[in-house]
C-alpha atoms as a PDB file:
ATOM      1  CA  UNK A   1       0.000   0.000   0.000  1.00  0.00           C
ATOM      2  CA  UNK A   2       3.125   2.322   0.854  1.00  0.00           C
ATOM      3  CA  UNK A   3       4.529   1.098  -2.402  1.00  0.00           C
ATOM      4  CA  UNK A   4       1.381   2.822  -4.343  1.00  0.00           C
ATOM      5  CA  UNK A   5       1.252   5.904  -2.361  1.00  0.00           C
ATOM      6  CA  UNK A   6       4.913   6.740  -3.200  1.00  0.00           C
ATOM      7  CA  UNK A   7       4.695   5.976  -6.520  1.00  0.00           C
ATOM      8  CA  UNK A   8       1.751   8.167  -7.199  1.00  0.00           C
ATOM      9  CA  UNK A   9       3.406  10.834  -5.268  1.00  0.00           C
ATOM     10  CA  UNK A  10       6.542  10.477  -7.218  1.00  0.00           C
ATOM     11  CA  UNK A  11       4.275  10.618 -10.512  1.00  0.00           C
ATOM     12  CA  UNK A  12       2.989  14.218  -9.109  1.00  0.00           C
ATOM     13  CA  UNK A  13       5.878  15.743  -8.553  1.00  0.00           C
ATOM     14  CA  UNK A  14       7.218  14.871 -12.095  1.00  0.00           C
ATOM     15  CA  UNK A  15       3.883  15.907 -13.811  1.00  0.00           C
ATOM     16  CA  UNK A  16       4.467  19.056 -11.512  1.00  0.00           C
ATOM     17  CA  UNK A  17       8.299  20.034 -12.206  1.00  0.00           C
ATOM     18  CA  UNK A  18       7.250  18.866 -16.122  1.00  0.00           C
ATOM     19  CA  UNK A  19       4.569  21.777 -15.969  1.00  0.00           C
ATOM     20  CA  UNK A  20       6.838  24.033 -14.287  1.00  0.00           C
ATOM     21  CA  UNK A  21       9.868  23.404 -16.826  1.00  0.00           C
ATOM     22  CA  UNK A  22       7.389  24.204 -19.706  1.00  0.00           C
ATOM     23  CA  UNK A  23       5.757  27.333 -18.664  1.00  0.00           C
ATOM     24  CA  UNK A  24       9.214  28.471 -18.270  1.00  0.00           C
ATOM     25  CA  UNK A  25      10.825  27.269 -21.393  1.00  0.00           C
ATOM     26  CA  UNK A  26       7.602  28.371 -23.598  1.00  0.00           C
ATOM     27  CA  UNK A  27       7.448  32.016 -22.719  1.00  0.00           C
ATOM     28  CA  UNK A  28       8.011  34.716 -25.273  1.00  0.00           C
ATOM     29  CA  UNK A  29      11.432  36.777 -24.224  1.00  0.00           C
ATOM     30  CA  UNK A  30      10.328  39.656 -26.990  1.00  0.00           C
ATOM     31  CA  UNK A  31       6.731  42.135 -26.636  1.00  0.00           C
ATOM     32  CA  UNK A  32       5.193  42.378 -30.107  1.00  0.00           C
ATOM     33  CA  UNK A  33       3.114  45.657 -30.080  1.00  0.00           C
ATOM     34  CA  UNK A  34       0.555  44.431 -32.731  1.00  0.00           C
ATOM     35  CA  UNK A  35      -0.106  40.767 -31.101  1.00  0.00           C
ATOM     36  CA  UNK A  36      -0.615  42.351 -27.627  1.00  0.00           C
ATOM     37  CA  UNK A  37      -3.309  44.962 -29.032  1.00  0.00           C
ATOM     38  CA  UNK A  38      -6.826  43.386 -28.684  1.00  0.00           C
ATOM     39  CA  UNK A  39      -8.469  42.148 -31.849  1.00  0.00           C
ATOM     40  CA  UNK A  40     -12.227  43.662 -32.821  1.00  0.00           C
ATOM     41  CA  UNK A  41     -13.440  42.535 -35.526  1.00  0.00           C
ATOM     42  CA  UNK A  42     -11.628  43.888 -37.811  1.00  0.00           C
ATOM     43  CA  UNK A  43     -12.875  47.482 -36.078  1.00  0.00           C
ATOM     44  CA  UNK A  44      -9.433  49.378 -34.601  1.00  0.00           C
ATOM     45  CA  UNK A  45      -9.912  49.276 -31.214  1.00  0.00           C
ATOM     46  CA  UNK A  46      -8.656  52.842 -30.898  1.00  0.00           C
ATOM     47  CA  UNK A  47     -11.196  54.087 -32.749  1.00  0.00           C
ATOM     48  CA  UNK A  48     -15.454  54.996 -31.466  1.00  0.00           C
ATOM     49  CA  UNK A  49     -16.829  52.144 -29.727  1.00  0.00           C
ATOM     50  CA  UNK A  50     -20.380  53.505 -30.458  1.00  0.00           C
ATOM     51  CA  UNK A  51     -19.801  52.861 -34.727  1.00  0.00           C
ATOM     52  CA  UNK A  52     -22.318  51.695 -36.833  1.00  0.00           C
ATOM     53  CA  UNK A  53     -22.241  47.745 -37.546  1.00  0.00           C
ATOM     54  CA  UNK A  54     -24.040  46.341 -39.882  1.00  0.00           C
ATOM     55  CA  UNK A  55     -26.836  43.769 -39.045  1.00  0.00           C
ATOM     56  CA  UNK A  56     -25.934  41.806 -42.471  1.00  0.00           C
ATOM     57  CA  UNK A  57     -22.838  40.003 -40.896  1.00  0.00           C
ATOM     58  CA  UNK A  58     -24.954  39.121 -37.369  1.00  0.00           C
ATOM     59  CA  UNK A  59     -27.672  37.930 -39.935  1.00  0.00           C
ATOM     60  CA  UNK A  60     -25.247  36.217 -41.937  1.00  0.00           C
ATOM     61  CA  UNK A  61     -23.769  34.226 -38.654  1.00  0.00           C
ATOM     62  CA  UNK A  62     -27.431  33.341 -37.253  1.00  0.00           C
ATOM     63  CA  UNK A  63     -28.214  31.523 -40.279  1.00  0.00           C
ATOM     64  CA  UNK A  64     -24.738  29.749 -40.329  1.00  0.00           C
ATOM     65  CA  UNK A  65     -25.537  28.866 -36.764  1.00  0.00           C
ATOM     66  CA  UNK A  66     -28.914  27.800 -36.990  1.00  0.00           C
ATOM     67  CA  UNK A  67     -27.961  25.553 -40.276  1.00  0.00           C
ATOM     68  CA  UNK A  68     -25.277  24.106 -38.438  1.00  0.00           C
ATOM     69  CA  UNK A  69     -26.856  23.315 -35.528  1.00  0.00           C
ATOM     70  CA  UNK A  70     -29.486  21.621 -38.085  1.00  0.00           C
ATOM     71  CA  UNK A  71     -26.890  19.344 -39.935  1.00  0.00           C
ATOM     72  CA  UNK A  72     -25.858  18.105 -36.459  1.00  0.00           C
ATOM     73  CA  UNK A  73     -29.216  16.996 -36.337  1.00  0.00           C
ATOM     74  CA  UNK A  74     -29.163  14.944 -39.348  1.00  0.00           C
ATOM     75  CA  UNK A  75     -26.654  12.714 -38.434  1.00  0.00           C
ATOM     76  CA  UNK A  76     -28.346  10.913 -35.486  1.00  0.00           C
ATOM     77  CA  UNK A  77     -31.330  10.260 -37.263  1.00  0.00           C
ATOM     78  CA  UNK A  78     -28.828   8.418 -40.554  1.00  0.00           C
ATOM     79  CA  UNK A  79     -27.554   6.197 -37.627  1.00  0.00           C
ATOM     80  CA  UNK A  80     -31.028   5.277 -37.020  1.00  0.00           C
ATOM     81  CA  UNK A  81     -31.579   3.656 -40.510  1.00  0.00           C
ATOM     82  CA  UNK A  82     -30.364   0.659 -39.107  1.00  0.00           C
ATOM     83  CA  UNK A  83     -32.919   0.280 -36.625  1.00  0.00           C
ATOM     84  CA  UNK A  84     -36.089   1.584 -38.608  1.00  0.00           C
ATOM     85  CA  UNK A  85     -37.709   0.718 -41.420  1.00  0.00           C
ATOM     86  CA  UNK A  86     -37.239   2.487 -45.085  1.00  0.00           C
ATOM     87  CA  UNK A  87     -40.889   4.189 -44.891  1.00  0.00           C
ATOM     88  CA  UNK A  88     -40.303   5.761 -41.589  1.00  0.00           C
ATOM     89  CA  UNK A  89     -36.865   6.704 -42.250  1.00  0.00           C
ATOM     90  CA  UNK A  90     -37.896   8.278 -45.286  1.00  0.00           C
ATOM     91  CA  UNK A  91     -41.026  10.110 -43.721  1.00  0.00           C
ATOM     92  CA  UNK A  92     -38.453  11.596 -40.997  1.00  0.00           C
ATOM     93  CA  UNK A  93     -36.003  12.533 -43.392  1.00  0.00           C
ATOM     94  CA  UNK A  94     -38.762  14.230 -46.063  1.00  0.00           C
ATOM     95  CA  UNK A  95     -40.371  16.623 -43.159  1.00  0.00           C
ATOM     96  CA  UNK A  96     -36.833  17.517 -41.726  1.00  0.00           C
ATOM     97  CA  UNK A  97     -35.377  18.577 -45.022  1.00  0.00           C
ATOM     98  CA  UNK A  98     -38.986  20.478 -46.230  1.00  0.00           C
ATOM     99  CA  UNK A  99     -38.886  22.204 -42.443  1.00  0.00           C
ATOM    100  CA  UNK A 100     -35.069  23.108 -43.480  1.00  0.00           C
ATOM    101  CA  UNK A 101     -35.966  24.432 -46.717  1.00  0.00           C
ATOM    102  CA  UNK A 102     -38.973  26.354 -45.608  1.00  0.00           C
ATOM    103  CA  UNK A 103     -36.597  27.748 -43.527  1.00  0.00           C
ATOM    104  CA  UNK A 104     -33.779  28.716 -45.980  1.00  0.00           C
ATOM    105  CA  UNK A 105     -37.227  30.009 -47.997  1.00  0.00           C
ATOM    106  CA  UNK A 106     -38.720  32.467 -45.921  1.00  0.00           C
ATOM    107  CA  UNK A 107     -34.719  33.967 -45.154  1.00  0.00           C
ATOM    108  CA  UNK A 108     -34.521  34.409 -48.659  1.00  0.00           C
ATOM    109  CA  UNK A 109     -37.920  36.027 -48.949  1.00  0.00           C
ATOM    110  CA  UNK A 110     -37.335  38.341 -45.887  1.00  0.00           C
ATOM    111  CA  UNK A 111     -34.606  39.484 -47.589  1.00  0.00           C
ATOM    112  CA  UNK A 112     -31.473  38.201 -45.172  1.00  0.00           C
ATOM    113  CA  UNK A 113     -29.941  36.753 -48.014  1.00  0.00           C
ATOM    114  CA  UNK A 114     -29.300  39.631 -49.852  1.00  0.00           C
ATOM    115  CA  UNK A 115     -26.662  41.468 -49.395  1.00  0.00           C
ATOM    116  CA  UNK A 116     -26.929  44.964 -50.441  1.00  0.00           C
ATOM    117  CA  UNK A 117     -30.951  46.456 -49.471  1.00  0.00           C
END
């Protein structure tokens, strides 16, 4: 039981002074002015906080999100064809994808699509 206890203390210490040695060894010895600045965006972040954005690129990044999130969705239900039959699997499938596409419909006819109003 001593045996264990030392060894798993001994395996500690090395993970520690490993950890140690690397934090040390991986530091930067130069200060780059550009990489320390904070990234915006794009935006400088010297410049008015209170500028206009444009709702296009939020819109754009919604949609991406929400058709992402909806392609994670369709993989579960192809590693249930094994375990259904064709008609159900095809039923699912057929009102998932029309949802989707009513979906990618009605952006395009609200306009978020478009890129210039």
């Amino acid at each position: 039981m001593k045996m264990i206890f030392y060894m798993s203390l001994m395996i500690f210490i090395i993970c520690n002074i490993l950890i140690f040695l690397s934090s040390i060894l991986s530091k930067k010895s130069f200060i780059d002015r550009e990489k320390s600045s904070p990234f915006e965006c794009g935006f400088s972040p010297k410049s008015s906080a209170r500028m206009p954005f444009s709702l296009h690129f939020f819109l754009i990044a919604m949609i991406f999100l929400i058709f992402d999130v909806e392609i994670t969705l369709l993989i579960p239900i192809i590693m249930t064809l094994k375990i259904s039959n064709i008609m159900n699997f095809s039923l699912i499938i057929s009102f998932f994808l029309i949802i989707l596409l009513f979906g990618l419909y009605y952006e395009w006819w609200m306009g978020a699509l478009t890129w210039t109003k």
